[in-house]
N, C-alpha and C. Protein backbone atom coordinates (compact mmCIF):
# COMPACT_ATOMS: atom_id res chain seq x y z
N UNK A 1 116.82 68.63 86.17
CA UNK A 1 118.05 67.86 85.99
C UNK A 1 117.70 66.40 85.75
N UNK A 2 118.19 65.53 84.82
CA UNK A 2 117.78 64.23 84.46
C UNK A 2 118.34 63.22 85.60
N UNK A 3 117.97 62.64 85.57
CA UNK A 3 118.42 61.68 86.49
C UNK A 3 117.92 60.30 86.24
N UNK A 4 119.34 59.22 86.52
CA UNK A 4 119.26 58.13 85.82
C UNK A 4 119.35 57.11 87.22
N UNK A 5 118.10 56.65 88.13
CA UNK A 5 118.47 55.93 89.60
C UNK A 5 118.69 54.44 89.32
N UNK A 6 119.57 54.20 89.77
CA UNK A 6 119.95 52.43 89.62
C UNK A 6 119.27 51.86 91.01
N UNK A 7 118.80 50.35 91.02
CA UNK A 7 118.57 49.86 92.25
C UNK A 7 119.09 48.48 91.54
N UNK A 8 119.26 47.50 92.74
CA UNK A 8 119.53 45.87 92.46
C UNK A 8 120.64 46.14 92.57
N UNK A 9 121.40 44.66 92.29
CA UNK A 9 122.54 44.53 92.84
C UNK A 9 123.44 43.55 93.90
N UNK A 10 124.17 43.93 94.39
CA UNK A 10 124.26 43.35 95.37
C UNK A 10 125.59 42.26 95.25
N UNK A 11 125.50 41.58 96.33
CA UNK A 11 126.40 40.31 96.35
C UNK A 11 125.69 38.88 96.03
N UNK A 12 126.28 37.98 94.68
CA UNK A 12 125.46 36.94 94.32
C UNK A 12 126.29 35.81 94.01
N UNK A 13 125.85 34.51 94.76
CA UNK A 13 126.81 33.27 94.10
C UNK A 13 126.80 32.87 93.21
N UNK A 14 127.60 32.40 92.51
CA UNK A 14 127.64 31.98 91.05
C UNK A 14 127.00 31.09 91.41
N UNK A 15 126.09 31.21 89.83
CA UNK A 15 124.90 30.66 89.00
C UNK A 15 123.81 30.99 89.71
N UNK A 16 123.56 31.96 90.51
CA UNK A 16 122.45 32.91 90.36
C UNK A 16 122.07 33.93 89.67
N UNK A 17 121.07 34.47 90.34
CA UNK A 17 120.29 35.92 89.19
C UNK A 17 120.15 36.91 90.16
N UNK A 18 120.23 38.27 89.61
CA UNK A 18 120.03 39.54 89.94
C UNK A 18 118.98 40.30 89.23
N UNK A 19 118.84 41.21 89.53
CA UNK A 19 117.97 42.33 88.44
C UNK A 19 118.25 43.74 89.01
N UNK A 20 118.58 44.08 87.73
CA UNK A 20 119.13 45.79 88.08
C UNK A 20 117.52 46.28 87.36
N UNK A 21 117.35 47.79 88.47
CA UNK A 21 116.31 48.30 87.39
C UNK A 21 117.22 49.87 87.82
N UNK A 22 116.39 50.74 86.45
CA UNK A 22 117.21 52.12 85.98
C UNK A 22 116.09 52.61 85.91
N UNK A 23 115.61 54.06 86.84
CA UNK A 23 114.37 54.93 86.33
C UNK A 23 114.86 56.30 86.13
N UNK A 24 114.34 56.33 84.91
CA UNK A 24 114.43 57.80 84.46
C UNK A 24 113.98 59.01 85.37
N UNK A 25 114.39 60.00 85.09
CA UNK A 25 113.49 61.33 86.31
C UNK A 25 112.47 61.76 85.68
N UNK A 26 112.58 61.81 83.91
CA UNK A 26 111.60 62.48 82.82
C UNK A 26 111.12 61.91 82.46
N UNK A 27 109.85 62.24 81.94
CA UNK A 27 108.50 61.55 81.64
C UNK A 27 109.42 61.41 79.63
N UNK A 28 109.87 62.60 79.56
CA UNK A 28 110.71 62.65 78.20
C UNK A 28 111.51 61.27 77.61
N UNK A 29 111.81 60.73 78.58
CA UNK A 29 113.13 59.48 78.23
C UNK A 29 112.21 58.47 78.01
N UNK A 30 111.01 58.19 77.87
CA UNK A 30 109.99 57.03 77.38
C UNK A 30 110.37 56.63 75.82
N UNK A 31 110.96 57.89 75.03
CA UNK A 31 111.42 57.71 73.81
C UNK A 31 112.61 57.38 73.29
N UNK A 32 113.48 57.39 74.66
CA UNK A 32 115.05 57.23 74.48
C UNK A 32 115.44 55.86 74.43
N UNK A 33 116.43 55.42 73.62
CA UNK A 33 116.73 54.08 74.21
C UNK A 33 117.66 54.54 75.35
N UNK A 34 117.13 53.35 76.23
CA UNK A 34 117.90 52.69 77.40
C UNK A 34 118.83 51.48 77.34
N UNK A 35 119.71 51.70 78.58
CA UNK A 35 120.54 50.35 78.49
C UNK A 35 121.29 50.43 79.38
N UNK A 36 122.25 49.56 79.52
CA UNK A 36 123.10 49.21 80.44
C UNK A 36 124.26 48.79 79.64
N UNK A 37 125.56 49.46 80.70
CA UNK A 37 126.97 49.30 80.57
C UNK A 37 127.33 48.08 81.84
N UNK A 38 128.65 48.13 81.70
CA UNK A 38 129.16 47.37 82.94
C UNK A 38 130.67 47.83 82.67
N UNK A 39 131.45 48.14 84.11
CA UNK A 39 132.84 48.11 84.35
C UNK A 39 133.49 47.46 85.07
N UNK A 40 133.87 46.45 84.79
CA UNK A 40 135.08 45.63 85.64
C UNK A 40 136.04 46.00 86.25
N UNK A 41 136.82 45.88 87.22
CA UNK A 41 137.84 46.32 88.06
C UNK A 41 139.20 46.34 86.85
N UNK A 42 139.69 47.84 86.67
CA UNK A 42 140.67 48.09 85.97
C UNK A 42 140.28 47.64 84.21
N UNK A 43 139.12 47.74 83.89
CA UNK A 43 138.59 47.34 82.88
C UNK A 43 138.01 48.38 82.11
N UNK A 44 137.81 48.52 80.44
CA UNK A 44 136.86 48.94 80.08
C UNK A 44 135.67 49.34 80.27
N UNK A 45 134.56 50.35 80.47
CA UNK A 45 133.30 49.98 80.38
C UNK A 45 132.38 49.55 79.22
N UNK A 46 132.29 48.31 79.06
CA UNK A 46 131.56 47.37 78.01
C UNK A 46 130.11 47.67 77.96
N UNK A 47 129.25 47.72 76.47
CA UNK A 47 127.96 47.37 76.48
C UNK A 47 127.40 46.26 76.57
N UNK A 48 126.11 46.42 77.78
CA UNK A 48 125.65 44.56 78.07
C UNK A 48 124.23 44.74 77.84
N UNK A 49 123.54 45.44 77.05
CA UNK A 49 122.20 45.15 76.35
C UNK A 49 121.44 46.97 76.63
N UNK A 50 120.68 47.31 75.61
CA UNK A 50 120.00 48.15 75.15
C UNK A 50 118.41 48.13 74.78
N UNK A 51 117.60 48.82 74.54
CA UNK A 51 116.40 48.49 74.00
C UNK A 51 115.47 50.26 73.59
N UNK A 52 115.06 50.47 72.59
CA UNK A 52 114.46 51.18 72.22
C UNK A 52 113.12 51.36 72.48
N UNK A 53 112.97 52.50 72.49
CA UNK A 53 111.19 52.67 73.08
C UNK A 53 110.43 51.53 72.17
N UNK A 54 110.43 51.30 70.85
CA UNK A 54 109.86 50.35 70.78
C UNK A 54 109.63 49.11 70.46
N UNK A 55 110.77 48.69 71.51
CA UNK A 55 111.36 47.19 72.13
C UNK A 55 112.20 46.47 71.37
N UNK A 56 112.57 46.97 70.25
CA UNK A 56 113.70 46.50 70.04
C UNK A 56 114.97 46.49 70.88
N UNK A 57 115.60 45.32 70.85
CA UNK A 57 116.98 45.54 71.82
C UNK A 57 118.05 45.01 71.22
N UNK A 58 119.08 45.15 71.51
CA UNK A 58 120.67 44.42 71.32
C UNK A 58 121.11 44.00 72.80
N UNK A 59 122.27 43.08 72.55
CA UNK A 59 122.59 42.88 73.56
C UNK A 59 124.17 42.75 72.92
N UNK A 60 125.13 42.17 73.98
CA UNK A 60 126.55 41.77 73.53
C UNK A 60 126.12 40.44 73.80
N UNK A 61 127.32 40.29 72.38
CA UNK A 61 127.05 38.98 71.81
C UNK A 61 127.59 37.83 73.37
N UNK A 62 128.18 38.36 74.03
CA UNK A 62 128.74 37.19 74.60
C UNK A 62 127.75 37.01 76.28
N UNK A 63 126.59 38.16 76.53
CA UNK A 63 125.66 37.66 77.23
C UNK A 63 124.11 37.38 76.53
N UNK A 64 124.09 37.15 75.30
CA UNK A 64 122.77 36.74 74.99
C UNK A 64 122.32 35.28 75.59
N UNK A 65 121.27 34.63 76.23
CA UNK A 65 120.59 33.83 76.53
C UNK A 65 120.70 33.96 78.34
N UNK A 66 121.59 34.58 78.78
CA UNK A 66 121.76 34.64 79.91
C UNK A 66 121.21 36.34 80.57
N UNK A 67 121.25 37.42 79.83
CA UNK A 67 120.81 38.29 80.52
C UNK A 67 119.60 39.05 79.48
N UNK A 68 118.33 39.40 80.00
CA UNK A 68 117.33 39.98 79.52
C UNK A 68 116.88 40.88 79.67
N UNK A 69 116.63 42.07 78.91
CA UNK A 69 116.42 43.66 78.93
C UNK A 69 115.09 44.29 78.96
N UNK A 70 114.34 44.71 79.78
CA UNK A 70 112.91 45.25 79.19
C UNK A 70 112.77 46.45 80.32
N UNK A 71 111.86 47.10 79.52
CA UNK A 71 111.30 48.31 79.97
C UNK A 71 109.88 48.04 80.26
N UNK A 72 109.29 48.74 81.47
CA UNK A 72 108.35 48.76 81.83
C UNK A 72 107.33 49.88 81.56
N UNK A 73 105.68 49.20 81.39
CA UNK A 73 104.95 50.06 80.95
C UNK A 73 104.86 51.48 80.55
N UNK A 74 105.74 52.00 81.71
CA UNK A 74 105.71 53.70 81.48
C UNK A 74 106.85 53.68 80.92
N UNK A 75 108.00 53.04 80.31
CA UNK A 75 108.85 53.19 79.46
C UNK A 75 110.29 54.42 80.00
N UNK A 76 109.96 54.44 81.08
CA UNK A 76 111.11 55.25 81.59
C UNK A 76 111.72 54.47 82.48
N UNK A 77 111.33 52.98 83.14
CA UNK A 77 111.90 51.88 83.83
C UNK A 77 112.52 51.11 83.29
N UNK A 78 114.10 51.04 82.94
CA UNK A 78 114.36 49.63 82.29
C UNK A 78 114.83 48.81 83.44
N UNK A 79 115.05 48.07 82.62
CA UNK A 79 115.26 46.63 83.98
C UNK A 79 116.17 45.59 83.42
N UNK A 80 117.19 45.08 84.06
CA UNK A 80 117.93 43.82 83.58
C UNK A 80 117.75 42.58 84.28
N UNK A 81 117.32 41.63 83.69
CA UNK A 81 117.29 40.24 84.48
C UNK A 81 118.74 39.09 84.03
N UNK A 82 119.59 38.75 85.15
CA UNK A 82 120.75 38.62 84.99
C UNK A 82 120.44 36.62 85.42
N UNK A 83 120.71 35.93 84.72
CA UNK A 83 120.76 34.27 85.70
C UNK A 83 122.17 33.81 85.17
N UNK A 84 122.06 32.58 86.18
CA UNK A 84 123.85 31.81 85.75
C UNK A 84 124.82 33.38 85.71
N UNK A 85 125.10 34.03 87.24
CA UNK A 85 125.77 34.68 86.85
C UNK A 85 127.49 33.70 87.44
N UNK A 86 128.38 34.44 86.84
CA UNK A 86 129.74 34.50 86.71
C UNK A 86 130.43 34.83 87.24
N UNK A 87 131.32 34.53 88.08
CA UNK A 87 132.48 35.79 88.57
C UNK A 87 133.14 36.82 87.99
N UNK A 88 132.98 36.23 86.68
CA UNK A 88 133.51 37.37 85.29
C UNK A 88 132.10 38.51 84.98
N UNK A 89 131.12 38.04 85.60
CA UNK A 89 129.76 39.04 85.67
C UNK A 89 130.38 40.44 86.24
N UNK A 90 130.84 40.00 87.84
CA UNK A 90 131.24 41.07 88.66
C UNK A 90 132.08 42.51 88.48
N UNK A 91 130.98 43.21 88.30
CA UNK A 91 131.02 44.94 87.65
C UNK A 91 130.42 45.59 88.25
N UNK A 92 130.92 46.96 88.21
CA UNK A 92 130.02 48.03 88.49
C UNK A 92 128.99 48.60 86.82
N UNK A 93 128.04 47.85 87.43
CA UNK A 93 126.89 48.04 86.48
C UNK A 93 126.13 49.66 86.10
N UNK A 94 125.85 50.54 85.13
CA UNK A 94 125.63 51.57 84.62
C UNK A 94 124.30 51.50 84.12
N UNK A 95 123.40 52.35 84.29
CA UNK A 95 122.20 52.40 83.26
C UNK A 95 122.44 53.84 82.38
N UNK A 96 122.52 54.08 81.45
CA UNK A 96 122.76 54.99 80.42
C UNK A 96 121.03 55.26 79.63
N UNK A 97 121.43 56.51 78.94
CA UNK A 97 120.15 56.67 78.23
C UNK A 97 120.87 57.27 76.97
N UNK A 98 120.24 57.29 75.83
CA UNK A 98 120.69 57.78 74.90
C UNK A 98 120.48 59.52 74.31
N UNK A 99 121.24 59.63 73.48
CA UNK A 99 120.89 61.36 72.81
C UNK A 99 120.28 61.56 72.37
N UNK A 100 119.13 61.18 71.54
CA UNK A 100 117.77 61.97 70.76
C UNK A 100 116.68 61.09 71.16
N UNK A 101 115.36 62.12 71.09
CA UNK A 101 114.13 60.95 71.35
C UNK A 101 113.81 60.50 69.96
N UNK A 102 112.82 59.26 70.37
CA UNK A 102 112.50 58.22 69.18
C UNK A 102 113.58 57.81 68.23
N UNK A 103 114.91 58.06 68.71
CA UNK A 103 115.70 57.02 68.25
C UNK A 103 115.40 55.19 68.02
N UNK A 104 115.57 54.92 66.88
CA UNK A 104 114.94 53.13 66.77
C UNK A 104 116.47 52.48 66.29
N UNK A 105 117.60 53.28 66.21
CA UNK A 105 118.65 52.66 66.16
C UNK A 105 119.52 52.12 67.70
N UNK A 106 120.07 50.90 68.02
CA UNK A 106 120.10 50.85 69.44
C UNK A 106 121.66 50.61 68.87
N UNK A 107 122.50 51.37 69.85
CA UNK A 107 123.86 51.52 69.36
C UNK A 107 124.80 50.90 70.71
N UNK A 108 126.19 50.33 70.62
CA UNK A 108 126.40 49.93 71.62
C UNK A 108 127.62 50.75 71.93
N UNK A 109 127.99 51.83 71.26
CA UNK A 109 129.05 52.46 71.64
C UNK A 109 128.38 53.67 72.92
N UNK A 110 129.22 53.73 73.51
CA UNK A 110 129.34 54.38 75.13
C UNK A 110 128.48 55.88 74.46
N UNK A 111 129.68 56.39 73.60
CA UNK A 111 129.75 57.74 72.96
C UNK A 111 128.19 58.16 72.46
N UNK A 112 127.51 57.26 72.26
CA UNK A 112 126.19 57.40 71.65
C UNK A 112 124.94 57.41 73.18
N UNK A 113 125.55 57.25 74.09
CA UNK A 113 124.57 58.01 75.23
C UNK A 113 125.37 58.65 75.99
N UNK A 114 124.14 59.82 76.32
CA UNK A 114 124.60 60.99 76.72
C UNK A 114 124.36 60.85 78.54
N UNK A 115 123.46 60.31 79.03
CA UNK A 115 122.85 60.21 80.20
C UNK A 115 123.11 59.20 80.89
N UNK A 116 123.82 59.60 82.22
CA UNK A 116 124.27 57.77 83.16
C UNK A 116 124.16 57.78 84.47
N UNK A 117 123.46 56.81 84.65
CA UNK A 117 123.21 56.95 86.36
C UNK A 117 124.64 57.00 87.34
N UNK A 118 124.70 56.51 88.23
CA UNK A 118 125.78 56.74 89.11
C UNK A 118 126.21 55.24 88.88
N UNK A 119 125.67 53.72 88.69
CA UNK A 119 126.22 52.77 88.89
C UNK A 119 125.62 52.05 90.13
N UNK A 120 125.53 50.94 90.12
CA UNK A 120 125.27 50.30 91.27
C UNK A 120 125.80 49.02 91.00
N UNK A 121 127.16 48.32 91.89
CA UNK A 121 127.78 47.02 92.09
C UNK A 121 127.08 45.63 92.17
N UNK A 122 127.54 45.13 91.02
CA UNK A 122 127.58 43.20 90.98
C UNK A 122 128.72 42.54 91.60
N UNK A 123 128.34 41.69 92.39
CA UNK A 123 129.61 40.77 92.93
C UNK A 123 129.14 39.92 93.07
N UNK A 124 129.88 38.71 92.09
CA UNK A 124 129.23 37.54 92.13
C UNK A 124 130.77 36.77 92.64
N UNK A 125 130.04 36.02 93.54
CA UNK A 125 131.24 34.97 94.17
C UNK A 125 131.14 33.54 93.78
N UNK A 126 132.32 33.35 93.69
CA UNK A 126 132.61 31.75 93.16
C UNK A 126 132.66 30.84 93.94
């Protein structure tokens, strides 16, 4: 069974940093892109950055310079590094994986990954 574990998190004052990391269960998902969603209270769940096995990434346009995406060596760890966060940050954060291996297209629609961890909460206070 795949499994997508979130850690990080937590409660953070604005204009600090967090880091979510997402590990895969399969040695298989080294080829998948990874990424992260986020859901706001009574909100959409939005895409907040992606990256392909080989490191290409996207992000949404409206957290580029502030949040950074990478995967670690064994490529089944991604990781988000979050600074200057926001009160508008504050989501229940998602790590997702995508539907085919060696995909090099990084897509930001929901519908285009198949695989999602359970979520683990941002709360950033003002």
């Amino acid at each position: 069974q795949v499994q997508l574990v979130e850690s990080g998190g937590g409660l953070v004052q604005a204009g600090g940093s967090a880091k979510l990391s997402c590990a895969a269960s399969q040695r298989a998902f080294s080829t998948y892109v990874l990424g992260w969603f986020r859901q706001a209270p009574g909100k959409e769940r939005d895409f907040v950055a992606a990256m392909n096995y080989g490191g290409g990434s996207t992000y949404a346009d409206s957290l580029k310079g502030r949040f950074t995406i990478y995967r670690n060596k064994d490529k089944i760890t991604v990781s988000l590094n979050m600074i200057g966060l926001k009160p508008e940050d504050t989501a229940l954060y998602y790590c997702a994986a995508g539907s085919i291996a060696k995909e090099i297209v990084v897509r930001t629609d929901e519908n285009a990954y198949t695989y999602w961890g359970q979520g683990t909460q941002v709360t950033v206070s003002s």
